[in-house]
Protein backbone atom coordinates (compact mmCIF):
# COMPACT_ATOMS: atom_id res chain seq x y z
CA UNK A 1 104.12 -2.15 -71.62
CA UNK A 2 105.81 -4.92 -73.41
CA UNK A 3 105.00 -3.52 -77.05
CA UNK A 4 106.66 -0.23 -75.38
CA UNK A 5 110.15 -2.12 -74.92
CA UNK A 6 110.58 -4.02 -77.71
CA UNK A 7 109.77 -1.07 -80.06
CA UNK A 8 112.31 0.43 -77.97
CA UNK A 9 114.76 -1.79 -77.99
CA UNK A 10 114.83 -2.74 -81.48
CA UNK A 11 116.20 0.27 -82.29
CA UNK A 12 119.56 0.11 -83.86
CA UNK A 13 121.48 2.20 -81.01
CA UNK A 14 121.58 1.27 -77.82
CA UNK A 15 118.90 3.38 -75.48
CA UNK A 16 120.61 3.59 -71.99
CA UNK A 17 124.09 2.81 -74.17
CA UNK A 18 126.65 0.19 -74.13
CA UNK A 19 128.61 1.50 -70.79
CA UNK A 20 127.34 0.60 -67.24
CA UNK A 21 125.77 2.13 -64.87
CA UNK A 22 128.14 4.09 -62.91
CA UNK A 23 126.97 3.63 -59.71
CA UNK A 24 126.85 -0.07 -60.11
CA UNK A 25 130.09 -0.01 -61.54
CA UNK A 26 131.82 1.67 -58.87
CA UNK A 27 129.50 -0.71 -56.21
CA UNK A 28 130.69 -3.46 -57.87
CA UNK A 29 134.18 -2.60 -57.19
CA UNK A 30 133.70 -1.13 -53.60
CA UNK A 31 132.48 -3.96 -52.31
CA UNK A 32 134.25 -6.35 -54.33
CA UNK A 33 131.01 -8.58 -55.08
CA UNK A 34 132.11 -11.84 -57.01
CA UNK A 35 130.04 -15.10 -57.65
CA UNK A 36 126.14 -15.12 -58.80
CA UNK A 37 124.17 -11.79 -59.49
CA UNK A 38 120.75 -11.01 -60.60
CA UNK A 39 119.64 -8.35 -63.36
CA UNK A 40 116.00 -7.84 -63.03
CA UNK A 41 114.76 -5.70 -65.90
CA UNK A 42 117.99 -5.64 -67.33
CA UNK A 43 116.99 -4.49 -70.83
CA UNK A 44 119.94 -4.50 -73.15
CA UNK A 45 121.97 -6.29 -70.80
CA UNK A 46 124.75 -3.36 -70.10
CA UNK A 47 125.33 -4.01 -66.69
CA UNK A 48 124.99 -7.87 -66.67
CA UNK A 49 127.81 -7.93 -69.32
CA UNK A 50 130.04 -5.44 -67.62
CA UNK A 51 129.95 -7.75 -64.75
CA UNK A 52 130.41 -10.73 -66.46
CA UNK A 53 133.60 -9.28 -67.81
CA UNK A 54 134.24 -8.60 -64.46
CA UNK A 55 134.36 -12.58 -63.88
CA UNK A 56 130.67 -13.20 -61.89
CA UNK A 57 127.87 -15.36 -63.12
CA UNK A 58 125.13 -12.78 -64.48
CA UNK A 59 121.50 -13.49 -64.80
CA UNK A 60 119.24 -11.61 -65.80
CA UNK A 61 115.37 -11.15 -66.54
CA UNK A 62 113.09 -8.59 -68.79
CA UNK A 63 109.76 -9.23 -70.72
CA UNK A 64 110.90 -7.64 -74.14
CA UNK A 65 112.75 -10.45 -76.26
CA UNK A 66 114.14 -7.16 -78.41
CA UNK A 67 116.15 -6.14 -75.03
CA UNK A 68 117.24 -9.82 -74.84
CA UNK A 69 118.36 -9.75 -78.62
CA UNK A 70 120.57 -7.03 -77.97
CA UNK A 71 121.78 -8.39 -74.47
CA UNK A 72 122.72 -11.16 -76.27
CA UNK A 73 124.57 -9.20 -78.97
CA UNK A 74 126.49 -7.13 -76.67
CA UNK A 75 127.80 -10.32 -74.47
CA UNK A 76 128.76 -11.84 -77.94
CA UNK A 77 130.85 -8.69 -78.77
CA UNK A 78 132.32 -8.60 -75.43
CA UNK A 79 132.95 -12.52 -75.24
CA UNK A 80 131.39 -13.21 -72.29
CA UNK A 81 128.28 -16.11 -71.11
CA UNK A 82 124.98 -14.60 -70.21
CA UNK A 83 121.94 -16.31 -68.88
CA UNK A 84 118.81 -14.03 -69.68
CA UNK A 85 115.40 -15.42 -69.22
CA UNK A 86 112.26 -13.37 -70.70
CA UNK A 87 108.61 -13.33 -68.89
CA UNK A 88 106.96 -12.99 -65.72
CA UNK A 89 109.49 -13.20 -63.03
CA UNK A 90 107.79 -15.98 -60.88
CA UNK A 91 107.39 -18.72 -63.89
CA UNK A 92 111.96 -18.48 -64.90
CA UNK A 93 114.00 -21.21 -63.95
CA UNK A 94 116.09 -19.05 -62.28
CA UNK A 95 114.22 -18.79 -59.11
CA UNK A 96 116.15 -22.14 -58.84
CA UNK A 97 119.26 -20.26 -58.09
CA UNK A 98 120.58 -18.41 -55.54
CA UNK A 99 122.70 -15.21 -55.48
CA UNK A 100 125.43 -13.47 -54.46
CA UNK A 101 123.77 -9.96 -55.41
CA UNK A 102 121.32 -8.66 -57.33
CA UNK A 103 121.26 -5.14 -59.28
CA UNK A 104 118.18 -3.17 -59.69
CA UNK A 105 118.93 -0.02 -61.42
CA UNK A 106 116.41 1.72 -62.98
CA UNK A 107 113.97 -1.56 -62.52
CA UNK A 108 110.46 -0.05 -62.00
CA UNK A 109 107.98 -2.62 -62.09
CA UNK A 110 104.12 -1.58 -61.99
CA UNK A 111 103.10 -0.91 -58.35
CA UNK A 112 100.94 -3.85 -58.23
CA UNK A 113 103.91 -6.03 -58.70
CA UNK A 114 106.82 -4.54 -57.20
CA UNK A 115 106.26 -5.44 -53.35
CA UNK A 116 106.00 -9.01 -54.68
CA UNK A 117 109.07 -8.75 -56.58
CA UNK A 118 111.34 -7.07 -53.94
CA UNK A 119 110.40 -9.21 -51.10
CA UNK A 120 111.25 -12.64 -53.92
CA UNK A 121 114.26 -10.85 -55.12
CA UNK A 122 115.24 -10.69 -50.99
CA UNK A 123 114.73 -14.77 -50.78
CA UNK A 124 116.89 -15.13 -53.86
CA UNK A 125 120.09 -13.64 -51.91
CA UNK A 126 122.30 -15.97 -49.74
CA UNK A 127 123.00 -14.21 -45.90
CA UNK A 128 125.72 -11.63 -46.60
CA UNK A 129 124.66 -10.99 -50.29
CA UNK A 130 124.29 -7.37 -51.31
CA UNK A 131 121.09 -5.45 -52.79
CA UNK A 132 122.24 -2.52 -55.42
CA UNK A 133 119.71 -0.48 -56.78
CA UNK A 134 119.29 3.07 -57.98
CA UNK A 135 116.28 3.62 -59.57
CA UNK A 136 114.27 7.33 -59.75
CA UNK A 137 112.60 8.97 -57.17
CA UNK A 138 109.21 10.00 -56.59
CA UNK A 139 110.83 13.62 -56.52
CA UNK A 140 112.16 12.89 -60.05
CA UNK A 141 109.14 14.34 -61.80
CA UNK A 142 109.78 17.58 -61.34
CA UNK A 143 112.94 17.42 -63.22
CA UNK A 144 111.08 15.20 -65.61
CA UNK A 145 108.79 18.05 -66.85
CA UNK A 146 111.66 20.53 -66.72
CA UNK A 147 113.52 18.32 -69.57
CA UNK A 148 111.83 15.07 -70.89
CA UNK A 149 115.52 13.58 -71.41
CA UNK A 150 115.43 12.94 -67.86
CA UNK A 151 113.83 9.49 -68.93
CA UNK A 152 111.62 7.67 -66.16
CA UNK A 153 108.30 6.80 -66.08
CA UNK A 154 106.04 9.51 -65.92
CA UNK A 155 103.55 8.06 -62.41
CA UNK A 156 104.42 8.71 -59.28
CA UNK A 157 103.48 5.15 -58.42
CA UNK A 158 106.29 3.68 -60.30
CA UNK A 159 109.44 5.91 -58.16
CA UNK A 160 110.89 5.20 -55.22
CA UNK A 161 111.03 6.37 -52.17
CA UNK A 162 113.87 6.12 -49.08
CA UNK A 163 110.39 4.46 -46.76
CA UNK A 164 109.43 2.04 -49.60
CA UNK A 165 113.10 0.90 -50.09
CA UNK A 166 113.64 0.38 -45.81
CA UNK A 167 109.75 -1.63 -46.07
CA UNK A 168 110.60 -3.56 -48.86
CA UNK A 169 114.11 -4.75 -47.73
CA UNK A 170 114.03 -5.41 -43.78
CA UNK A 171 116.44 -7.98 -43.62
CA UNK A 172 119.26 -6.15 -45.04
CA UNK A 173 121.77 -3.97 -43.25
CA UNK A 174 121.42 -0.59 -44.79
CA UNK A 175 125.23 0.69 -45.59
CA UNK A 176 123.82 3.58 -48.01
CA UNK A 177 120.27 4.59 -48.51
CA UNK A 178 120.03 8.14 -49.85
CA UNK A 179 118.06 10.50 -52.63
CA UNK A 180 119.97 12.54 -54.78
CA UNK A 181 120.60 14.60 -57.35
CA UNK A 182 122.77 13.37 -60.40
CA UNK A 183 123.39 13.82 -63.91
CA UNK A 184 122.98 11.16 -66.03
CA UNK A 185 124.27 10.18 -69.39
CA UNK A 186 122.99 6.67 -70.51
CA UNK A 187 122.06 6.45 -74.49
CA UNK A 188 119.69 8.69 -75.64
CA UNK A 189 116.87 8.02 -73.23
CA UNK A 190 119.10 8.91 -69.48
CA UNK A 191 120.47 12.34 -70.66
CA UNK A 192 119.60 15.37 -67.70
CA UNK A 193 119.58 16.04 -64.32
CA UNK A 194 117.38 13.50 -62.03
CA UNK A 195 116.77 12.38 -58.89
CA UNK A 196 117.40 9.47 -58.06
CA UNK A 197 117.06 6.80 -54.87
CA UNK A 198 120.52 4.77 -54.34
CA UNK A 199 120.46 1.82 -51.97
CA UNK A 200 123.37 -0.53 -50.48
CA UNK A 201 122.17 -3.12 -48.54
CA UNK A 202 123.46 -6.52 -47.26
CA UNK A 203 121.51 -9.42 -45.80
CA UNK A 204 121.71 -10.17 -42.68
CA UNK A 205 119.88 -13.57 -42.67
């Protein structure tokens, strides 16, 4: 999976684009999240930049040193400070932190991982801290075969569902937690209709 990103990545365009995602973006500003966030899987480093610009601490985590090349880049261009470790989540330094947020979107780990992940992700935010994520549906592949733009990965055990997201997050208030249909248009690889889970949540200990 590693070799998959960094071939991908070290592209010369970027694959989900420069822009961020919009639904963080306009969570970002609803809620008016400042201070420390986490990126897990955060690629190219799109949204973790945006929000720097925005004025909060960004950190962020992949496994493909080509997505962390062109994080890097991008939060050079944009003159902003980025802290972006690479490898397996539980041996970075920055489960020394603690944070204000954290923004999965489109972060879909293998399923033997991602319970693990979610429930250390959870630890990582202070009481009131907000969970973001929109990631794609286990209803997704349908559109998937219908146009292979959709992006995504292509097993069922790698989507989410509305159930997984309410077991995986317990302690946080749900303020939106829907599936639904969008159009996307990230980079070459997020171009078609998709289904999608989005998620709001804030901790309430």
């Amino acid at each position: 999976m590693k070799e998959m990103w960094d071939n991908r990545y070290a592209e010369n365009e970027y694959a989900y684009g420069t822009e961020p995602n919009l639904f963080f973006k306009e969570s970002l500003k609803k809620y008016n999240i400042e201070g420390k966030i986490l990126f897990p899987a955060e690629g190219e480093g799109r949204n973790a930049v945006y929000a720097a610009k925005k004025g909060l601490e960004s950190f962020a985590f992949d496994i493909s040193i080509e997505g962390k090349n062109k994080a890097l880049k991008l939060a050079k261009k944009e003159n902003v400070g980025l802290n972006y470790e690479i490898g397996d989540f539980f041996n970075l330094n920055l489960l020394n932190e603690k944070f204000d947020a954290a923004a999965l979107i489109f972060a879909h780990f293998p399923p033997t991982i991602i319970k693990k992940y979610h429930t250390k992700i959870a630890e990582l935010i202070k009481p009131n801290g907000f969970i973001i994520l929109e990631g794609f549906s286990t209803n997704h592949l349908e559109l998937q075969k219908e146009n292979p733009n959709a992006g995504g990965p292509k097993s069922i055990d790698f989507l989410f569902s509305i159930d997984m997201i309410k077991k995986d997050f317990p302690n946080f208030k749900i303020i939106l937690l829907e599936e639904k249909e969008v159009v996307l248009d990230e980079g070459e690889y997020h171009k078609a209709k998709s289904k999608v889970i989005r998620f709001i949540g804030r901790k309430i200990s």
